[in-house]
PDB file of N, CA and C in Angstrom:
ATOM      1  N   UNK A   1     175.734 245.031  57.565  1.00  0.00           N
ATOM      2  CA  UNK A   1     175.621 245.155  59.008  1.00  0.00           C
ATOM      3  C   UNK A   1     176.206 246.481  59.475  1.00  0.00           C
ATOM      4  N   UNK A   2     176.365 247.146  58.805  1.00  0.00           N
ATOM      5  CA  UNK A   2     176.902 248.704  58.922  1.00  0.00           C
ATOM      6  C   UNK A   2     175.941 249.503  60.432  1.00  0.00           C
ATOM      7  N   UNK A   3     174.906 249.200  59.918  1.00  0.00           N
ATOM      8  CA  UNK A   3     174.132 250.015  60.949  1.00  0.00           C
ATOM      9  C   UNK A   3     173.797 249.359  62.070  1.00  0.00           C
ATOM     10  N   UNK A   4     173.990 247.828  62.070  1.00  0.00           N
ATOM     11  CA  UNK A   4     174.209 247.390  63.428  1.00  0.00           C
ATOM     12  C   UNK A   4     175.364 247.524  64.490  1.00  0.00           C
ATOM     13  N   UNK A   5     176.772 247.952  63.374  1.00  0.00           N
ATOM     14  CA  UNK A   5     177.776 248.122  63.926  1.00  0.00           C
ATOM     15  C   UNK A   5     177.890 249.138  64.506  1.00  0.00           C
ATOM     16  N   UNK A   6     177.382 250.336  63.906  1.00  0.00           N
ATOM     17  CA  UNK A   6     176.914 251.603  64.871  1.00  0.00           C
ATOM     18  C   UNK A   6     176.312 251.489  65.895  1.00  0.00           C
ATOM     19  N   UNK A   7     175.611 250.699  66.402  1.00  0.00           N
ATOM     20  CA  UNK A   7     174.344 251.081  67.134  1.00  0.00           C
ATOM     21  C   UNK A   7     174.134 249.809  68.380  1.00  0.00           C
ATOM     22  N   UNK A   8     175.218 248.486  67.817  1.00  0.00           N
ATOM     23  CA  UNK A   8     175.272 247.680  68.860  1.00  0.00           C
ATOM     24  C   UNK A   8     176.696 247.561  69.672  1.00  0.00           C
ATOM     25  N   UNK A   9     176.775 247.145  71.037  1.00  0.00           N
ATOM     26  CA  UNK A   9     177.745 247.288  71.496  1.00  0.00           C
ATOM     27  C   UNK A   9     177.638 246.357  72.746  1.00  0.00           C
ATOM     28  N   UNK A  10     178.938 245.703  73.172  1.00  0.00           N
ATOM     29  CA  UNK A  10     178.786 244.615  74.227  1.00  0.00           C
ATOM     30  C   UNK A  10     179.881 244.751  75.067  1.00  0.00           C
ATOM     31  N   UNK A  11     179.838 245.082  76.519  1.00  0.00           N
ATOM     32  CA  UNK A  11     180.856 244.884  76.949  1.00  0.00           C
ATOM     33  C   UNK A  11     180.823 244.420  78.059  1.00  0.00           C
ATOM     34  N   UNK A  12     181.683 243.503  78.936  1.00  0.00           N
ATOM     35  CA  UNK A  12     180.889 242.958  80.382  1.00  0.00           C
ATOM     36  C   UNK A  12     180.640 243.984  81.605  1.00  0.00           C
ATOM     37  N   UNK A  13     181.003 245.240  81.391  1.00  0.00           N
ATOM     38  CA  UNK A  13     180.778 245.774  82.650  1.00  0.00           C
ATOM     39  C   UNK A  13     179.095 246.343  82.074  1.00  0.00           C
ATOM     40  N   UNK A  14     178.278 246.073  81.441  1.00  0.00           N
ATOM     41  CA  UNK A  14     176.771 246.649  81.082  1.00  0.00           C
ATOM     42  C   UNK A  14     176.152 245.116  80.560  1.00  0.00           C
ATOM     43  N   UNK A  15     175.354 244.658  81.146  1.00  0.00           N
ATOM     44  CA  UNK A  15     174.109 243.310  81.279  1.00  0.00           C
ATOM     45  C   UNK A  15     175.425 242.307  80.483  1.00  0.00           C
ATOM     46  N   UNK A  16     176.443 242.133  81.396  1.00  0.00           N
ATOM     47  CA  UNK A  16     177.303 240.869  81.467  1.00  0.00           C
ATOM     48  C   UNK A  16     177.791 240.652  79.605  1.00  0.00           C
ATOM     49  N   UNK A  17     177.990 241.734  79.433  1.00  0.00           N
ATOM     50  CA  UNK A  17     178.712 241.652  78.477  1.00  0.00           C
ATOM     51  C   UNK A  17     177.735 240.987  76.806  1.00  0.00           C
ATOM     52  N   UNK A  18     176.601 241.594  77.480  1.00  0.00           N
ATOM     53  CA  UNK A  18     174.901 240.750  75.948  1.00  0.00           C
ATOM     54  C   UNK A  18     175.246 241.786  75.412  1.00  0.00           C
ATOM     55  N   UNK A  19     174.789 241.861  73.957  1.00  0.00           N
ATOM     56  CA  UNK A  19     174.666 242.893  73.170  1.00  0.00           C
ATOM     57  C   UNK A  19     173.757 243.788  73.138  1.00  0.00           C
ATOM     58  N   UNK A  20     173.853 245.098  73.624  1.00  0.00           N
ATOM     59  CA  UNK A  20     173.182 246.205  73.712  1.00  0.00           C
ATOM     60  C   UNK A  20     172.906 247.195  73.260  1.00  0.00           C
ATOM     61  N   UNK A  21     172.071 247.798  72.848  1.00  0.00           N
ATOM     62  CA  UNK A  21     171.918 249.342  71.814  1.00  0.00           C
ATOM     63  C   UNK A  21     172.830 249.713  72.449  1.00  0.00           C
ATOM     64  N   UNK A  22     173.740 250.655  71.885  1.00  0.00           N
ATOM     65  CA  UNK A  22     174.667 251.673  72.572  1.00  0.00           C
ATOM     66  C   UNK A  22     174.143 252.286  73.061  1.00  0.00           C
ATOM     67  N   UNK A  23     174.668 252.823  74.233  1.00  0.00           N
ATOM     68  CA  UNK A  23     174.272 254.041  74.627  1.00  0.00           C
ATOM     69  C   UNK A  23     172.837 253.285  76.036  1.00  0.00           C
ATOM     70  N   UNK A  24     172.549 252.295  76.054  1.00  0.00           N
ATOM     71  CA  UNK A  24     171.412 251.834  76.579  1.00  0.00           C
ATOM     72  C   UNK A  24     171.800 250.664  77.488  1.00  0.00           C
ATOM     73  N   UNK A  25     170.967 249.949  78.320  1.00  0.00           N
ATOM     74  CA  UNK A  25     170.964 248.747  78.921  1.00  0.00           C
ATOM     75  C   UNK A  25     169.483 247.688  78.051  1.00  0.00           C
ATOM     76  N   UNK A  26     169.608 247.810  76.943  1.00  0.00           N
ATOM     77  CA  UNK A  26     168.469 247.191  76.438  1.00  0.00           C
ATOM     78  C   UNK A  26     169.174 246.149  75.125  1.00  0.00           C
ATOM     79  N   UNK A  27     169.053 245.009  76.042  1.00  0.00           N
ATOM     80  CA  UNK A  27     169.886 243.864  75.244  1.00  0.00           C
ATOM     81  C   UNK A  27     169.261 243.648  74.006  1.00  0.00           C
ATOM     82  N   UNK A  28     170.184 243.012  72.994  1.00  0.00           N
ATOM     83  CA  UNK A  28     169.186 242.876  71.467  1.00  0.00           C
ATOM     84  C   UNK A  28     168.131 241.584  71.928  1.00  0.00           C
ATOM     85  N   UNK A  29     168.768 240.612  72.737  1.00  0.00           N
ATOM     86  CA  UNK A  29     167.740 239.672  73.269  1.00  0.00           C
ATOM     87  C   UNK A  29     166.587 240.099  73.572  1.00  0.00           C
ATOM     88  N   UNK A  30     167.155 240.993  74.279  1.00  0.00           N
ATOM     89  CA  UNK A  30     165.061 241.529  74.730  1.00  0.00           C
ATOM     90  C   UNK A  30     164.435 242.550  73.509  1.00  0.00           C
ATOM     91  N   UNK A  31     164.852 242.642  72.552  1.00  0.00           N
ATOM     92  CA  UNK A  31     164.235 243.831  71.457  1.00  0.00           C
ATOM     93  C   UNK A  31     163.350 241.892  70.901  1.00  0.00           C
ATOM     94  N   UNK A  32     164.197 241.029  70.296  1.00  0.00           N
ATOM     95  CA  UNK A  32     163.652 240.091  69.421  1.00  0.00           C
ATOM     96  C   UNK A  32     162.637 239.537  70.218  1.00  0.00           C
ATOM     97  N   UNK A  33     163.107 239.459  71.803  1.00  0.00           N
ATOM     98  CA  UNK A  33     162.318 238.615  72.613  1.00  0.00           C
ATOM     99  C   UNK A  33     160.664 239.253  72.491  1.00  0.00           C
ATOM    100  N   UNK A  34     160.417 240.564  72.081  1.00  0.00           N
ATOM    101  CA  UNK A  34     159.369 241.235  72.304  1.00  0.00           C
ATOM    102  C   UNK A  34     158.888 241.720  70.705  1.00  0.00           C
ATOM    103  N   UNK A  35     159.315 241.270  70.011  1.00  0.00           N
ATOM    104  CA  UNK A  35     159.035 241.156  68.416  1.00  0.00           C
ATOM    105  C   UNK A  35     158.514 239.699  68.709  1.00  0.00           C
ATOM    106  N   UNK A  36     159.142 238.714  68.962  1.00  0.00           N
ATOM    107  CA  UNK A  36     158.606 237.455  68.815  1.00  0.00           C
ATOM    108  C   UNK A  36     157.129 237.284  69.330  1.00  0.00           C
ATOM    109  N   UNK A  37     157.044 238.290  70.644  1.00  0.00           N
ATOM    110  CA  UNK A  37     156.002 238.099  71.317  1.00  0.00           C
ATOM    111  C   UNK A  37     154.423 238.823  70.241  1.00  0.00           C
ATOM    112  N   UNK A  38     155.288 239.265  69.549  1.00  0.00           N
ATOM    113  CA  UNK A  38     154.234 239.977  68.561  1.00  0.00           C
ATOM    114  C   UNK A  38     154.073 241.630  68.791  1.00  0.00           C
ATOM    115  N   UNK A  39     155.134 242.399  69.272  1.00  0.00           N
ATOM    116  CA  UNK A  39     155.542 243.828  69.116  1.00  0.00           C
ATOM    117  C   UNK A  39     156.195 244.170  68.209  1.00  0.00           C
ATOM    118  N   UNK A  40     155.666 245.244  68.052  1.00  0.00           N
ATOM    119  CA  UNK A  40     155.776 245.804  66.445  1.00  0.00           C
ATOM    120  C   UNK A  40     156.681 247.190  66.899  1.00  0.00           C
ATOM    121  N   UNK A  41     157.590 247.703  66.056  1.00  0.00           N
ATOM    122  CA  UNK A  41     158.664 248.577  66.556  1.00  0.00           C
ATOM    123  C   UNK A  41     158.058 249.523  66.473  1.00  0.00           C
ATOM    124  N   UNK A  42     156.903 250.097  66.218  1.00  0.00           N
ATOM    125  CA  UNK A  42     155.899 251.064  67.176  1.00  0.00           C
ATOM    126  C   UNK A  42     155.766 251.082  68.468  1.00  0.00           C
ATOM    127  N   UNK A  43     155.505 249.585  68.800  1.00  0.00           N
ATOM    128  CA  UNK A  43     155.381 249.062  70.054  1.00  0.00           C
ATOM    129  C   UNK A  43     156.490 249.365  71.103  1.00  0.00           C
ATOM    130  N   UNK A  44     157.714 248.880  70.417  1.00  0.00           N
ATOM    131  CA  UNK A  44     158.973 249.316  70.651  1.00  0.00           C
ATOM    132  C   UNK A  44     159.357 250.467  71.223  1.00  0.00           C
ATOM    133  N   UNK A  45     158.865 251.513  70.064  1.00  0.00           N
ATOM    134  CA  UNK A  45     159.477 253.017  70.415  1.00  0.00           C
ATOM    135  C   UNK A  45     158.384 253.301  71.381  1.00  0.00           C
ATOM    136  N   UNK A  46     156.817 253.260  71.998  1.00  0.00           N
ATOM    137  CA  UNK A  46     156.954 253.469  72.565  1.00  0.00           C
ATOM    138  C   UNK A  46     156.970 253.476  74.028  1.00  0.00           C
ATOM    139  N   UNK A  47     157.554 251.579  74.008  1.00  0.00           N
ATOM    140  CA  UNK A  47     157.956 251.254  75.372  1.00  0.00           C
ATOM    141  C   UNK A  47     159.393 251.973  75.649  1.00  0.00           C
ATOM    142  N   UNK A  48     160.124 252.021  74.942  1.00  0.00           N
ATOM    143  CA  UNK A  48     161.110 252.421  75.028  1.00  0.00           C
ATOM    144  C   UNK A  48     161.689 253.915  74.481  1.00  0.00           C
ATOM    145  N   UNK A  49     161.353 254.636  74.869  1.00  0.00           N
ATOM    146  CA  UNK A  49     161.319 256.303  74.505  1.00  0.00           C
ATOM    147  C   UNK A  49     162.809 256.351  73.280  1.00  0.00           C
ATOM    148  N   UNK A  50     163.826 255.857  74.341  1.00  0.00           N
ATOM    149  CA  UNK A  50     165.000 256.616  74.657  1.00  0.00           C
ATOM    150  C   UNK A  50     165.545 255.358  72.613  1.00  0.00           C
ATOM    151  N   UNK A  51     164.897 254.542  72.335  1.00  0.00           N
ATOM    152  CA  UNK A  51     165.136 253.784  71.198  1.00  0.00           C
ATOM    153  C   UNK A  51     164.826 254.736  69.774  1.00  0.00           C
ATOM    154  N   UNK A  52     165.416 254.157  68.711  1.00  0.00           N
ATOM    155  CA  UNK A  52     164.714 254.794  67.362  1.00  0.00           C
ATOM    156  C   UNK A  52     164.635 253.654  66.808  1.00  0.00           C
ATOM    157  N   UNK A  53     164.176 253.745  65.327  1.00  0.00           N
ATOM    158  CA  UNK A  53     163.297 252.858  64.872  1.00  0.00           C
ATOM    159  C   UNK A  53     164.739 252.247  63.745  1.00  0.00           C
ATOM    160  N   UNK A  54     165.912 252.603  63.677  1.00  0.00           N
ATOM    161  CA  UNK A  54     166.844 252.279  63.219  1.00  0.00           C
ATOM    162  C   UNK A  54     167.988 251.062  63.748  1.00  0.00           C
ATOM    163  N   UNK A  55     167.756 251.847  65.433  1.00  0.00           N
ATOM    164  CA  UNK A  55     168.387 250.523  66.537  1.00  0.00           C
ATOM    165  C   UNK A  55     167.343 248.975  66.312  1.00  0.00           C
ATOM    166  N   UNK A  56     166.396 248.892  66.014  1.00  0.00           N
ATOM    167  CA  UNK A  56     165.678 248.232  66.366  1.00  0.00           C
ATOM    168  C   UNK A  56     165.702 247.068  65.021  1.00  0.00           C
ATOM    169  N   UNK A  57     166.227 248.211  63.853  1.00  0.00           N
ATOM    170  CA  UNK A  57     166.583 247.169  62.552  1.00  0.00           C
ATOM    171  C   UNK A  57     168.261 246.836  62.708  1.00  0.00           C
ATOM    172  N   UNK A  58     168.445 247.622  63.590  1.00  0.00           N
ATOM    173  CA  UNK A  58     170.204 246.835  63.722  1.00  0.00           C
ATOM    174  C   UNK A  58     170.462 245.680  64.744  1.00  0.00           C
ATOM    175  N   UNK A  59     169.046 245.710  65.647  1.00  0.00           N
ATOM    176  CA  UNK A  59     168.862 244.681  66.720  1.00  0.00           C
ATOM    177  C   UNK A  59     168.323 243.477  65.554  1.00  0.00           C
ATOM    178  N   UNK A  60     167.828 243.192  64.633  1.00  0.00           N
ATOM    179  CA  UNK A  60     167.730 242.198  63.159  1.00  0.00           C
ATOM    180  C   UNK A  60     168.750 242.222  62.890  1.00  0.00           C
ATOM    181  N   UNK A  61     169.461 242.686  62.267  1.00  0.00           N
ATOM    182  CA  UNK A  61     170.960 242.813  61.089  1.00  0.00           C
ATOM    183  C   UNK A  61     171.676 242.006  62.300  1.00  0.00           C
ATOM    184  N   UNK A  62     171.971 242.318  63.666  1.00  0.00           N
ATOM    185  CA  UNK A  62     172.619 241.966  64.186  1.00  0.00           C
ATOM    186  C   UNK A  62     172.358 240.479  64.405  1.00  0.00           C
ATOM    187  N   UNK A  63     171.070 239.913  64.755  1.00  0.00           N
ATOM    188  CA  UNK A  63     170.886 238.613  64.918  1.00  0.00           C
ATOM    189  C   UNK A  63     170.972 237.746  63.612  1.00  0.00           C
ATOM    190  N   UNK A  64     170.570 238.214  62.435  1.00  0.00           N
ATOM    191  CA  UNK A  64     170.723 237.460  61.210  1.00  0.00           C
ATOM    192  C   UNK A  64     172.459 237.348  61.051  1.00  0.00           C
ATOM    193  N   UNK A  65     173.187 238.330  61.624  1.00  0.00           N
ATOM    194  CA  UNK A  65     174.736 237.970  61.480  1.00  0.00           C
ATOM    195  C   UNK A  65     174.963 237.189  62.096  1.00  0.00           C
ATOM    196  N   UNK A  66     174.273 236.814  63.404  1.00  0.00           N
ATOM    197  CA  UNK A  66     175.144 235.859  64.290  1.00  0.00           C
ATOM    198  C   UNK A  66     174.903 234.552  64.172  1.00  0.00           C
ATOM    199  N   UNK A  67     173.373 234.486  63.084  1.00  0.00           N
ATOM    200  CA  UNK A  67     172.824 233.250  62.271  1.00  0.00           C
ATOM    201  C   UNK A  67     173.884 232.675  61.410  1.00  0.00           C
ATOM    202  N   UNK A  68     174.211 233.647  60.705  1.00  0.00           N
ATOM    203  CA  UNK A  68     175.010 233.481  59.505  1.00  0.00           C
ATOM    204  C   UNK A  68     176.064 232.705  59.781  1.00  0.00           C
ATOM    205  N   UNK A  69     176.885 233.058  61.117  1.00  0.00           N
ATOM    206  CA  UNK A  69     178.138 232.625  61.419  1.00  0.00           C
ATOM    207  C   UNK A  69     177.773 231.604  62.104  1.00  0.00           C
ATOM    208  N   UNK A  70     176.799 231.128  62.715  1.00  0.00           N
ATOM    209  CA  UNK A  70     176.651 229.741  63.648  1.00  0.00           C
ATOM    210  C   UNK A  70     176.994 228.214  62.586  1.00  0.00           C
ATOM    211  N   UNK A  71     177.936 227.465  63.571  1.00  0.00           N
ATOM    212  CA  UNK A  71     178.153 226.318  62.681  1.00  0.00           C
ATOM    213  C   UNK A  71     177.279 225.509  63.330  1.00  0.00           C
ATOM    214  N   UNK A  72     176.993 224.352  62.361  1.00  0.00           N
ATOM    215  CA  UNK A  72     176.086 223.159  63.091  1.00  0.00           C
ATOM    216  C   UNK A  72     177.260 221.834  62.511  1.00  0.00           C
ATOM    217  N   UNK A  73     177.622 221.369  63.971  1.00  0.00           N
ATOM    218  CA  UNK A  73     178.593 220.197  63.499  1.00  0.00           C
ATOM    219  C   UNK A  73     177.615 218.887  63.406  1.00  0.00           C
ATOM    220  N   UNK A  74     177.787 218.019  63.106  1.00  0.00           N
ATOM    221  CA  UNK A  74     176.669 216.937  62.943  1.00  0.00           C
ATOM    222  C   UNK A  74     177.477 215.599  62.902  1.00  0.00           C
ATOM    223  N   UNK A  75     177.269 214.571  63.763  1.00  0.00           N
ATOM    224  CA  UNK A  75     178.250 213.453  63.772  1.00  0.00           C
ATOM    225  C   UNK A  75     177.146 212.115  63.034  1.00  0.00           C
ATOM    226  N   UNK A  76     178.004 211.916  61.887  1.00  0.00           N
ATOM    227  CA  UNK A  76     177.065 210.278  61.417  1.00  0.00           C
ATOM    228  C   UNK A  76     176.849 209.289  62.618  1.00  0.00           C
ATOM    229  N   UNK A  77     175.919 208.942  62.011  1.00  0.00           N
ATOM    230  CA  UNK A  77     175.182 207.606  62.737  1.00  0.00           C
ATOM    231  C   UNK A  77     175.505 206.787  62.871  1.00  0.00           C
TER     232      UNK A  77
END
């Protein structure tokens, strides 16, 4: 996650504290939200000029980390 750690950044005074490319107001929510939709980080760069095609794999790295760490508690039946 090296290169997500570069490149993502969250703090509440910029879109309430979501995780954001540095340097940007472009939450990682809305990078996946628009991959899901079926945009391709072509698509990406060039809705978004001011992006590279590196933020956009640290906007991944970053969500597969926060996969990684999610617990699922589960109570028997």
């Amino acid at each position: 996650m090296a290169t997500a750690n570069a490149r993502i950044t969250a703090s509440h005074e910029i879109m309430l504290g979501k995780p954001v490319i540095r340097g940007t107001r472009l939450t990682v929510e809305l990078l996946l939200r628009k991959l899901a939709e079926g945009a391709t980080t072509a698509d990406l760069l060039a809705m978004y000029p001011q992006l590279e095609a590196a933020d956009v794999q640290a906007a991944l790295e970053y969500a597969a980390a926060m996969l990684a760490k999610e617990e699922i508690i589960g109570f028997a039946a």
